[in-house]
C-alpha atoms as a PDB file:
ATOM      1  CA  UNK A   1      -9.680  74.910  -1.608  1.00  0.00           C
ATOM      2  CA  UNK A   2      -8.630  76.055  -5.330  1.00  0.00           C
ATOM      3  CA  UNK A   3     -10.910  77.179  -7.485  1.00  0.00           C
ATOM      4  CA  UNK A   4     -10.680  77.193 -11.349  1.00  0.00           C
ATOM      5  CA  UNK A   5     -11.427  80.491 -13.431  1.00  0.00           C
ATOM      6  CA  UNK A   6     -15.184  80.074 -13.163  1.00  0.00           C
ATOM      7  CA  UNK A   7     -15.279  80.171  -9.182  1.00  0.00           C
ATOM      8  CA  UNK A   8     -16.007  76.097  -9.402  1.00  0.00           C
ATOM      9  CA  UNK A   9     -13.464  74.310  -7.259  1.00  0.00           C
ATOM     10  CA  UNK A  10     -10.940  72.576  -8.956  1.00  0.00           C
ATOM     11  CA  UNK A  11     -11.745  68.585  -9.117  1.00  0.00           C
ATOM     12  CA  UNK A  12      -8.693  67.525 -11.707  1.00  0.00           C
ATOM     13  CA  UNK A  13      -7.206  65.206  -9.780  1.00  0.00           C
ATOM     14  CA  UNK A  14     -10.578  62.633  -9.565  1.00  0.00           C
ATOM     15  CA  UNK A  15     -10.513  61.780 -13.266  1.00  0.00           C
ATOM     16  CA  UNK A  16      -7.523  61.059 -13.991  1.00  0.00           C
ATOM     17  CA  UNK A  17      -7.193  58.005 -10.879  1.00  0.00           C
ATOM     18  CA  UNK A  18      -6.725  54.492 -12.993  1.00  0.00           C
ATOM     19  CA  UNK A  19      -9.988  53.524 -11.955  1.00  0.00           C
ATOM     20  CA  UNK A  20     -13.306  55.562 -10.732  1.00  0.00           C
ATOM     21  CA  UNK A  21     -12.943  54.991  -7.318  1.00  0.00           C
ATOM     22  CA  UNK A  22     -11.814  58.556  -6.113  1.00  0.00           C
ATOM     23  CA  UNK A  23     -14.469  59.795  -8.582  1.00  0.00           C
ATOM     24  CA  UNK A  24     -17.309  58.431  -6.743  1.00  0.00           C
ATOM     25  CA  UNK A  25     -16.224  58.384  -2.914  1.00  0.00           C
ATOM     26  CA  UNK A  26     -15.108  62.642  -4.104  1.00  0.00           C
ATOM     27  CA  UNK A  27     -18.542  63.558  -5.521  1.00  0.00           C
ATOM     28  CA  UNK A  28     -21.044  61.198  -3.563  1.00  0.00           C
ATOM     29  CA  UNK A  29     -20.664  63.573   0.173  1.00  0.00           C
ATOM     30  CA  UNK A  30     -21.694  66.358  -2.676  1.00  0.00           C
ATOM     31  CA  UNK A  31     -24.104  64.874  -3.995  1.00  0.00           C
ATOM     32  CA  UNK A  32     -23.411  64.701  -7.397  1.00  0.00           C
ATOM     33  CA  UNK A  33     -26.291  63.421  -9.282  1.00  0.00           C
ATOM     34  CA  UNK A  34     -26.938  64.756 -12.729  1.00  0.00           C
ATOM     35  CA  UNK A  35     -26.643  62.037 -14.706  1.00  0.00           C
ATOM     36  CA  UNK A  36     -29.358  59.985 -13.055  1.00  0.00           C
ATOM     37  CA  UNK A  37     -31.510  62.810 -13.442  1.00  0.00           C
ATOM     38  CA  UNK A  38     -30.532  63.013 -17.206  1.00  0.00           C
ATOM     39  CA  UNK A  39     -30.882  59.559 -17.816  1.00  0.00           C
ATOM     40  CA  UNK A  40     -34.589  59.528 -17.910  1.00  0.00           C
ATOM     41  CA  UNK A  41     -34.620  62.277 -21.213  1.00  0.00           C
ATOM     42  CA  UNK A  42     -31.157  60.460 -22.660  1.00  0.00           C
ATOM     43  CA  UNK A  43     -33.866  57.175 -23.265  1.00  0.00           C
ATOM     44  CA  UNK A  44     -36.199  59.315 -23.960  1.00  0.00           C
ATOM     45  CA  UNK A  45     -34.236  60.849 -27.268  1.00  0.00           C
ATOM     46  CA  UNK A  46     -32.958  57.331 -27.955  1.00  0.00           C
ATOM     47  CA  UNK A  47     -36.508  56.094 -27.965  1.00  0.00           C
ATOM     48  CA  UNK A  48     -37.742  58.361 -30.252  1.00  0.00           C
ATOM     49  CA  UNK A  49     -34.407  58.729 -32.468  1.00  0.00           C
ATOM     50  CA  UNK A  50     -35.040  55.057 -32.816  1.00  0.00           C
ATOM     51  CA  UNK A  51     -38.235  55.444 -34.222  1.00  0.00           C
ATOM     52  CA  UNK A  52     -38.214  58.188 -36.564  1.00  0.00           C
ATOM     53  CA  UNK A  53     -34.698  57.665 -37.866  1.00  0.00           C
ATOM     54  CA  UNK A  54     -35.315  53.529 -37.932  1.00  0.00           C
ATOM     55  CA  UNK A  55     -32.023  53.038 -35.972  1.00  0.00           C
ATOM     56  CA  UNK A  56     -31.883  49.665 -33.957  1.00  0.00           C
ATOM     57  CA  UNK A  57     -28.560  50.575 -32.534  1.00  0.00           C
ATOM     58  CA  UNK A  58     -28.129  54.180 -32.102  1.00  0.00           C
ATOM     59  CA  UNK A  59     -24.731  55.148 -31.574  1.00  0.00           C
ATOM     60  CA  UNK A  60     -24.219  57.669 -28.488  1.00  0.00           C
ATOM     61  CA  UNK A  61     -21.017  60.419 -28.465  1.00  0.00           C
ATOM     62  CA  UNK A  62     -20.897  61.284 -24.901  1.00  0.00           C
ATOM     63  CA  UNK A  63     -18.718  64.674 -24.830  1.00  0.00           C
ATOM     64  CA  UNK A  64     -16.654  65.118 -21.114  1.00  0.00           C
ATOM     65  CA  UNK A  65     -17.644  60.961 -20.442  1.00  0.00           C
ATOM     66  CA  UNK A  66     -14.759  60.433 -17.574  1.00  0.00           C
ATOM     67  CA  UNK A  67     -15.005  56.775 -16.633  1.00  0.00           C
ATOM     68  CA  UNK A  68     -18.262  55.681 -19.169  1.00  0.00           C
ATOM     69  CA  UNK A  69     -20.830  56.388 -16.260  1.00  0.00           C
ATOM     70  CA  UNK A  70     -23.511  58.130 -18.711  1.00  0.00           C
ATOM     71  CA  UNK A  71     -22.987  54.992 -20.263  1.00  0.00           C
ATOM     72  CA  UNK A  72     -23.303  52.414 -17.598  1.00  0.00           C
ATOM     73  CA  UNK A  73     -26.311  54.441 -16.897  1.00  0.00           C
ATOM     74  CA  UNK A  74     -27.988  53.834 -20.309  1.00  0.00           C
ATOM     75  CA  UNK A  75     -26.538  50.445 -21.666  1.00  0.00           C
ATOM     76  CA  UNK A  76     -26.627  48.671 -17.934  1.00  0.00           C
ATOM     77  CA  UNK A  77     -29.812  50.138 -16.620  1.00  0.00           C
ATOM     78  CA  UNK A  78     -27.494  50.865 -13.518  1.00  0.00           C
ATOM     79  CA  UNK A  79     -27.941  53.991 -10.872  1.00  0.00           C
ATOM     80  CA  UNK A  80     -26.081  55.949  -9.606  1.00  0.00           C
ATOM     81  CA  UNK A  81     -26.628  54.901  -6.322  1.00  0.00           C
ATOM     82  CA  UNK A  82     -25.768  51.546  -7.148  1.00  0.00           C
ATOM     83  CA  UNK A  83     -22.373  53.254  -8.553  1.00  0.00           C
ATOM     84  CA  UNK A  84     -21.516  54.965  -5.433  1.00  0.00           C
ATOM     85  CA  UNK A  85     -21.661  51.797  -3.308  1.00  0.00           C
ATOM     86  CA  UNK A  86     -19.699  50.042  -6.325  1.00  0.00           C
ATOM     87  CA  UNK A  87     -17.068  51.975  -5.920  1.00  0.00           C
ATOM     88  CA  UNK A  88     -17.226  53.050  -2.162  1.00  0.00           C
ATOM     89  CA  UNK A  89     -14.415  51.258  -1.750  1.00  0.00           C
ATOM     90  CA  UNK A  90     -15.631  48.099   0.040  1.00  0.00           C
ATOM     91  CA  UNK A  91     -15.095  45.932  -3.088  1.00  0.00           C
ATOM     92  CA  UNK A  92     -12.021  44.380  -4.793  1.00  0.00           C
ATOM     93  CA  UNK A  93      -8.535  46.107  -3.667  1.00  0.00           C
ATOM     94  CA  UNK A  94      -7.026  46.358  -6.795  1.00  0.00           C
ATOM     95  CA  UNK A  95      -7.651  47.526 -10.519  1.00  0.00           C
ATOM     96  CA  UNK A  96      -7.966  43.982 -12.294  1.00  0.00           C
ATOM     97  CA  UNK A  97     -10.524  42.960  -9.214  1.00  0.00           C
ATOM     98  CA  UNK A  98     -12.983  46.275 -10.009  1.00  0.00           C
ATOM     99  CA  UNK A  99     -12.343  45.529 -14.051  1.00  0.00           C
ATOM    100  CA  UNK A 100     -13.383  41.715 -13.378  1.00  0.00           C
ATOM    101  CA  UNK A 101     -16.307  42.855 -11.621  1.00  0.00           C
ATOM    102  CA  UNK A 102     -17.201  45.239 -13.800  1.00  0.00           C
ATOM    103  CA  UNK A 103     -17.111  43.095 -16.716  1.00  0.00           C
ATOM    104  CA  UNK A 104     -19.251  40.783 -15.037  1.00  0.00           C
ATOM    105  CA  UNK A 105     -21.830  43.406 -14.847  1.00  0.00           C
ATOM    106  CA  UNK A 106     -21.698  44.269 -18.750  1.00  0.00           C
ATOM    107  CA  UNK A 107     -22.257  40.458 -19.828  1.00  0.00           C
ATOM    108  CA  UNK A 108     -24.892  40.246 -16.837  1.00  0.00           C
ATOM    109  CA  UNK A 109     -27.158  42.639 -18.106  1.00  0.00           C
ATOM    110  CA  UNK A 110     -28.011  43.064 -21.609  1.00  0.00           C
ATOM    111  CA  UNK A 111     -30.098  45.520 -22.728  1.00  0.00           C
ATOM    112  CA  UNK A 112     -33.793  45.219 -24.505  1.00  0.00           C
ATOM    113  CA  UNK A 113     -32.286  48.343 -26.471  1.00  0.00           C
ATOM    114  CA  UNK A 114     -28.680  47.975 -27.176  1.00  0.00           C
ATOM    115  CA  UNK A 115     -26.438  51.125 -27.439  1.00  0.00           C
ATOM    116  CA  UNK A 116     -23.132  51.314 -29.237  1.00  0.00           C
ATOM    117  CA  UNK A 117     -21.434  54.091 -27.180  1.00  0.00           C
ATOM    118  CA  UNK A 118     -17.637  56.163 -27.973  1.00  0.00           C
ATOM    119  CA  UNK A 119     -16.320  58.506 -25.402  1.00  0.00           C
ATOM    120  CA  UNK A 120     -14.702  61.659 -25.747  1.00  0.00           C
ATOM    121  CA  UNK A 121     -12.554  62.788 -22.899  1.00  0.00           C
ATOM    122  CA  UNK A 122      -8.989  64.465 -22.381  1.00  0.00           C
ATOM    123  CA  UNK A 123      -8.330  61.859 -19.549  1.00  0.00           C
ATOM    124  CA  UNK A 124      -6.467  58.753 -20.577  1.00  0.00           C
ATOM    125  CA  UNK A 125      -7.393  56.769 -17.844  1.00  0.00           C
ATOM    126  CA  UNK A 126     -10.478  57.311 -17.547  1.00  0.00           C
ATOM    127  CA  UNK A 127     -11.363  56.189 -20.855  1.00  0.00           C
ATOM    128  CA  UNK A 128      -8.967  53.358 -20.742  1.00  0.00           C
ATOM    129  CA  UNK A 129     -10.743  51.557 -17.360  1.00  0.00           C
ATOM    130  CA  UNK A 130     -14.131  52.821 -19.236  1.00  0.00           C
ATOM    131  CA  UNK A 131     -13.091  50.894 -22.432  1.00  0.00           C
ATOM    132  CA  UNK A 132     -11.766  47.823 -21.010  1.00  0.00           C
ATOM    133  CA  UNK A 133     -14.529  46.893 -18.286  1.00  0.00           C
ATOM    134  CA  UNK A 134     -17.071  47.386 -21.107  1.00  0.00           C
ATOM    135  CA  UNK A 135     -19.228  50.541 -20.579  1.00  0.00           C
ATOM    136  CA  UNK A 136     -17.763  52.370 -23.889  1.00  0.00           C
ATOM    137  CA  UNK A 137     -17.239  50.556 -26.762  1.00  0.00           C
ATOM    138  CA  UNK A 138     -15.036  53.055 -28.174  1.00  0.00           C
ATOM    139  CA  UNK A 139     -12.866  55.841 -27.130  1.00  0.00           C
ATOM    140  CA  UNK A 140     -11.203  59.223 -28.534  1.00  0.00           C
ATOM    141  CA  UNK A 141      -8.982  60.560 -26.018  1.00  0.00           C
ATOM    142  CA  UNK A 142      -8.464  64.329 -27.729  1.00  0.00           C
ATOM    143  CA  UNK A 143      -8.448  67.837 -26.568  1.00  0.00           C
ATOM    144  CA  UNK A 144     -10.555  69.403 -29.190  1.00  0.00           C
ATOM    145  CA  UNK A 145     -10.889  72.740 -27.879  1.00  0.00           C
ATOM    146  CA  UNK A 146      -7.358  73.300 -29.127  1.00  0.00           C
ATOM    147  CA  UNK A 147      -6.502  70.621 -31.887  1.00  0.00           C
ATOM    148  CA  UNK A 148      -8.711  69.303 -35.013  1.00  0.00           C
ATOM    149  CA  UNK A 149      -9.008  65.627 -34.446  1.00  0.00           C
ATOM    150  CA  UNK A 150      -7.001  63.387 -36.831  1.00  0.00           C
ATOM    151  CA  UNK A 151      -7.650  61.158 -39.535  1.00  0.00           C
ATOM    152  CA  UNK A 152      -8.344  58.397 -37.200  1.00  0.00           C
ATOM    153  CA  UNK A 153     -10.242  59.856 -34.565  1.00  0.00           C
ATOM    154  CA  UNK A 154     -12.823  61.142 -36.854  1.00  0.00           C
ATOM    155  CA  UNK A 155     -13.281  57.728 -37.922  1.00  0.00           C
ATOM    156  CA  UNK A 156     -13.939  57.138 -34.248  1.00  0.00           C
ATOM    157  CA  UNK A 157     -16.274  60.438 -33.691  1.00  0.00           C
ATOM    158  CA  UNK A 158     -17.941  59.590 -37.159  1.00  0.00           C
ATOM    159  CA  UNK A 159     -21.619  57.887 -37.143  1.00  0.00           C
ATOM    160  CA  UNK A 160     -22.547  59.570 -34.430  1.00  0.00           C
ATOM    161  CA  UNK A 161     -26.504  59.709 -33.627  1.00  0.00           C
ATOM    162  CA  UNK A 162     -26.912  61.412 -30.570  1.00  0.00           C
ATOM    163  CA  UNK A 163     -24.169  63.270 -28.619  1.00  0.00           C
ATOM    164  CA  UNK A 164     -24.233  64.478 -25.097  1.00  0.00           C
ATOM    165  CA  UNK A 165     -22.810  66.064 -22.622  1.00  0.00           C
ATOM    166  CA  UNK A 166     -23.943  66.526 -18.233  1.00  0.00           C
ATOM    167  CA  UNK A 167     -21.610  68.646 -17.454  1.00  0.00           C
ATOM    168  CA  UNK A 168     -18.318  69.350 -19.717  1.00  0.00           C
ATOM    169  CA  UNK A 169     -19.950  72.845 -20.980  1.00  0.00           C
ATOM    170  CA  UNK A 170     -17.820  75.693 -19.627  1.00  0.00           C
ATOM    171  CA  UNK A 171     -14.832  73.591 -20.279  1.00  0.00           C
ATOM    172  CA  UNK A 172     -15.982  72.884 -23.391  1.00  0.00           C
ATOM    173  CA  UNK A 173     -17.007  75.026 -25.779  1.00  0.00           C
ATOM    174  CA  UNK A 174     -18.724  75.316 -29.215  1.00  0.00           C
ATOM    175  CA  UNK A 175     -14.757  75.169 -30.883  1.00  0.00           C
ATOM    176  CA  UNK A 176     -15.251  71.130 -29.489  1.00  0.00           C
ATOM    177  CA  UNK A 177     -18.763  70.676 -30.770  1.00  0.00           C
ATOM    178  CA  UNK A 178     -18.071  72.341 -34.626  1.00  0.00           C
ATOM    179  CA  UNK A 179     -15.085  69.838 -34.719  1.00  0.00           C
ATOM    180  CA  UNK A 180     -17.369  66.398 -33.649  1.00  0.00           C
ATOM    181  CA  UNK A 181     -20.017  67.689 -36.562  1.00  0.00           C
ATOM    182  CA  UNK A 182     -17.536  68.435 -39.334  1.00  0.00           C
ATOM    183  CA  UNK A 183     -16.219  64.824 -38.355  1.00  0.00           C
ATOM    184  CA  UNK A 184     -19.384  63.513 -39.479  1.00  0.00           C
ATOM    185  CA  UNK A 185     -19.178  64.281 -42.948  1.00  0.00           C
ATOM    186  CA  UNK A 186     -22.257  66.297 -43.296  1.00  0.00           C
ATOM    187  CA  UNK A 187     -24.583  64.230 -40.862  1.00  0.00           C
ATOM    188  CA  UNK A 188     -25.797  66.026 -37.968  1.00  0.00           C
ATOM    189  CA  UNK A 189     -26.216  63.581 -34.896  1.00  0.00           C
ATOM    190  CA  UNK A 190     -28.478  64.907 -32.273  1.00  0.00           C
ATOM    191  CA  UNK A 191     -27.784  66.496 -29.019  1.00  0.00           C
ATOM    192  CA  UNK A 192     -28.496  66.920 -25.744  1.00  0.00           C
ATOM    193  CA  UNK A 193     -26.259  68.855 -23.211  1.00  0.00           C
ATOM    194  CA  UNK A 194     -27.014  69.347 -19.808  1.00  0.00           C
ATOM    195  CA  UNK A 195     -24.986  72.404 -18.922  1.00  0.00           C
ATOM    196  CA  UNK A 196     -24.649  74.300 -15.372  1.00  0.00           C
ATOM    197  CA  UNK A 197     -26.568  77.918 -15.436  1.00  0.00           C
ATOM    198  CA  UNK A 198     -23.747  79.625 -14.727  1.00  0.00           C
ATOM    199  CA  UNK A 199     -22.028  78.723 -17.952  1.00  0.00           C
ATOM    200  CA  UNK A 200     -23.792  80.431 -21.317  1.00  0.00           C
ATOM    201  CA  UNK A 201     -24.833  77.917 -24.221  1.00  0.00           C
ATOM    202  CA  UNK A 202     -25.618  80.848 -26.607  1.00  0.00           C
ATOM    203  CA  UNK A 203     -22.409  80.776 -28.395  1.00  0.00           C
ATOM    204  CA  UNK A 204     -22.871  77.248 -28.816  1.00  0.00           C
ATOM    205  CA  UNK A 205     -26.288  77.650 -29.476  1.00  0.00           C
ATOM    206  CA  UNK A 206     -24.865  80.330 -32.593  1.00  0.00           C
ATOM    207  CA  UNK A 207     -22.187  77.914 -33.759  1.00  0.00           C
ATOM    208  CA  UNK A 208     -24.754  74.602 -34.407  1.00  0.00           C
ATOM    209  CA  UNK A 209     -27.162  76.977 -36.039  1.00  0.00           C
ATOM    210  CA  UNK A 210     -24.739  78.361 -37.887  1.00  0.00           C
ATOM    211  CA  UNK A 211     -24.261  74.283 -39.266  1.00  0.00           C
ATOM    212  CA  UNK A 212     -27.885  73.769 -39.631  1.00  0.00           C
ATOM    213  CA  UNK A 213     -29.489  73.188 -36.470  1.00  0.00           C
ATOM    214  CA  UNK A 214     -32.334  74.770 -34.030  1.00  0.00           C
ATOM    215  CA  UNK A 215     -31.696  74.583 -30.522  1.00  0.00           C
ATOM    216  CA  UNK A 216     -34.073  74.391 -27.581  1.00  0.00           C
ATOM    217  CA  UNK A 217     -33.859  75.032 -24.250  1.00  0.00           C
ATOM    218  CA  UNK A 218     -35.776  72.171 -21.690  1.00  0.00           C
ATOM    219  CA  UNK A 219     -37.948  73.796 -18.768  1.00  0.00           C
ATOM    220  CA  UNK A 220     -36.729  73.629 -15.392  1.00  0.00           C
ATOM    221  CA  UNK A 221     -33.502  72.739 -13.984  1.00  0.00           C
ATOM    222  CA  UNK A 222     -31.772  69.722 -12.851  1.00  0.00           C
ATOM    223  CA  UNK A 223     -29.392  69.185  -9.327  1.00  0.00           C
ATOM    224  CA  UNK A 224     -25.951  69.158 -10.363  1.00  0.00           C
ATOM    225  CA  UNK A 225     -24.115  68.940  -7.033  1.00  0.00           C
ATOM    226  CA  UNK A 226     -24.008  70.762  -3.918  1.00  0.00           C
ATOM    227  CA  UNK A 227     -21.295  73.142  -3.583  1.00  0.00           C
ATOM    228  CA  UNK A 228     -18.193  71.810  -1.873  1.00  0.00           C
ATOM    229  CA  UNK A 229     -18.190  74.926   0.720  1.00  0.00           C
ATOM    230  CA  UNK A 230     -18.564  78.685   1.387  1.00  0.00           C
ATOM    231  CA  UNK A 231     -15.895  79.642  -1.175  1.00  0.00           C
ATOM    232  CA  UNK A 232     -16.679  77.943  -4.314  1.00  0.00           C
ATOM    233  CA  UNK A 233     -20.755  79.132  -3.751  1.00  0.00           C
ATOM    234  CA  UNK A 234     -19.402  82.824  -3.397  1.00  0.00           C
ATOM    235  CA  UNK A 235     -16.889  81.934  -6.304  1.00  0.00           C
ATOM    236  CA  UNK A 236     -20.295  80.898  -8.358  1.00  0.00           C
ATOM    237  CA  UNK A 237     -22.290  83.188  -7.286  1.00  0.00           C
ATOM    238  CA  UNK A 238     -20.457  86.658  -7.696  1.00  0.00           C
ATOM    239  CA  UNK A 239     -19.597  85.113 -11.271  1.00  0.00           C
ATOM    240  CA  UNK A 240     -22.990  84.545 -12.292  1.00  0.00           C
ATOM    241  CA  UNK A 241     -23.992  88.049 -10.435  1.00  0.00           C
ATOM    242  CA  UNK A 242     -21.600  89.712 -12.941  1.00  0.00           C
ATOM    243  CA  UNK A 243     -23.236  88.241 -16.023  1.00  0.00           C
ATOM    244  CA  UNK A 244     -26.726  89.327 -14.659  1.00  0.00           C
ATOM    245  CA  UNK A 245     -28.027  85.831 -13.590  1.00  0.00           C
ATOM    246  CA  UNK A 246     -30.410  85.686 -10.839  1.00  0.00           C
ATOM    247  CA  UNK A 247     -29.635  82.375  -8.438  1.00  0.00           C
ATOM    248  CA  UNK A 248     -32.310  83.336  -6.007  1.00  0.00           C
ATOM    249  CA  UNK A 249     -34.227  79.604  -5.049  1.00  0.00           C
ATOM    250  CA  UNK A 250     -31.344  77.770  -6.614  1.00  0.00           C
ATOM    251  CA  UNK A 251     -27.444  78.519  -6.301  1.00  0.00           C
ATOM    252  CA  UNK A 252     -28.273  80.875  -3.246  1.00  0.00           C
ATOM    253  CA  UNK A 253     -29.196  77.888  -1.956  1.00  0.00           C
ATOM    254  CA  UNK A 254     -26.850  75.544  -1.709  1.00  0.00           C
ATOM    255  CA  UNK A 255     -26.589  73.588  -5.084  1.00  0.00           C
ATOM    256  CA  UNK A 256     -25.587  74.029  -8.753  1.00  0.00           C
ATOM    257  CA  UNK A 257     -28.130  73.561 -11.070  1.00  0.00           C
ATOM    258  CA  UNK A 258     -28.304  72.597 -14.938  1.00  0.00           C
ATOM    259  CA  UNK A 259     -30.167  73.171 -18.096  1.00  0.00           C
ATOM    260  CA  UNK A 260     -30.838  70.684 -20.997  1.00  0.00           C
ATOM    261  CA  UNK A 261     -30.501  72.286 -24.285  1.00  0.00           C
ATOM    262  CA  UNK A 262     -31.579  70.220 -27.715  1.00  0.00           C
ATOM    263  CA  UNK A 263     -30.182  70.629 -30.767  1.00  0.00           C
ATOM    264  CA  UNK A 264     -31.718  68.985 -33.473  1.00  0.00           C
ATOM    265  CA  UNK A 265     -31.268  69.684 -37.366  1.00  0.00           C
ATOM    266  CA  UNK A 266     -33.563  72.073 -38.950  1.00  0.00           C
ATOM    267  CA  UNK A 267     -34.268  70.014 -41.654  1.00  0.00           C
ATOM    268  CA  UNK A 268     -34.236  66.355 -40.806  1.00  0.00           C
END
């Protein structure tokens, strides 16, 4: 097992498959379930962004999106459950068969509240079967941590109403999230970031106050995963030791656990 710098074993190699089948059939013996448990406060937002802000169409910047399932999630009214035994591999053999299928699924349901979503992700593929079965209707595939985006992916990341994230914090960072505001020449979208405990949001916290907004943290905590064995909880849990976080009831046992943080602009 390899871990990464944070003690979190290393999962590179499930996002960057042509299609999301290794990303489900990797995560689903974990567990892996944070985005159905954000789902429920993503329409929650999106309901109220709608009516204060009199957007019909709010469009979503999902930040670490992978293969659009935040996205299928909001815009298809699917589970994740439902996208674990999509992709369980029991279906079509090849690429084109899952694409078909999938596209079948995005003209099948339409939603009562339609969502114009763009994805942001370093992964190529990901994006690219995301984009062409129809869960993102837009993609920017950047590394923003290290470059500025250009001319025309800020058209891309401009517009923005709500951007989110469950679970690209720690990778991510607040150099990423200062970029996709400047990009929206002086609007400030929304957010809503589910981020694991044992990664701080405070500098990002600093950064979007520091462009006009006031952040707030959600009560409780949300599943992530499990952990994928002995190593990567000690891995976690010496790491979060050293920065004086307490996983007693949570981490200790047995699973990683978020936090949602909201960032909204001071003065709407």
């Amino acid at each position: 097992m390899r871990l990464d710098a944070s003690g979190k074993v290393s999962l590179d190699h499930i996002y960057t498959a042509p299609d999301p089948r290794t990303y489900f059939q990797a995560l689903r013996p974990l567990g892996y379930q944070v985005p159905q448990l954000a789902k429920p406060w993503f329409d929650k937002i999106l309901k109220e962004y709608r009516e204060t802000e009199h957007v019909a169409v709010p469009h979503v910047l999902d930040i670490g999106c992978s293969y659009g399932i935040n996205a299928a999630l909001l815009k298809y009214d699917t589970t994740m459950d439902e996208l674990y035994a999509r992709y369980d591999g029991s279906g079509p053999a090849s690429r084109a068969g899952l694409l078909e299928r999938d596209r079948d699924l995005a003209h099948s349901r339409r939603p009562a509240h339609p969502l114009r979503f763009t994805g942001l992700d370093a992964s190529a593929p990901a994006l690219a079967y995301a984009h062409e079965a129809g869960f993102l209707d837009a993609t920017v595939n950047a590394d923003l941590e290290s470059n500025d985006p250009t001319p025309a992916q800020r058209d891309l990341l401009a517009g923005a109403d709500l951007v989110i994230s469950t679970g690209c914090v720690g990778y991510v960072t607040e150099r990423t999230l200062t970029r996709v505001v400047r990009a929206q020449d002086g609007r400030l979208p929304w957010m809503a970031h589910f981020v694991l405990r044992m990664f701080p949001f405070d500098p990002m916290e600093k950064a979007l106050a520091e462009l006009g907004y006031r952040t707030v943290r959600v009560d409780g905590v949300f599943r992530q995963r499990r952990f994928a064995g002995p190593q990567e909880q000690r891995g976690v849990l010496d790491g979060m030791a050293a920065a004086g976080l307490d996983a007693s009831g949570l981490e200790e046992d047995g699973w990683l656990y978020a936090q949602l943080h909201l960032s909204r602009p001071q003065h709407p």
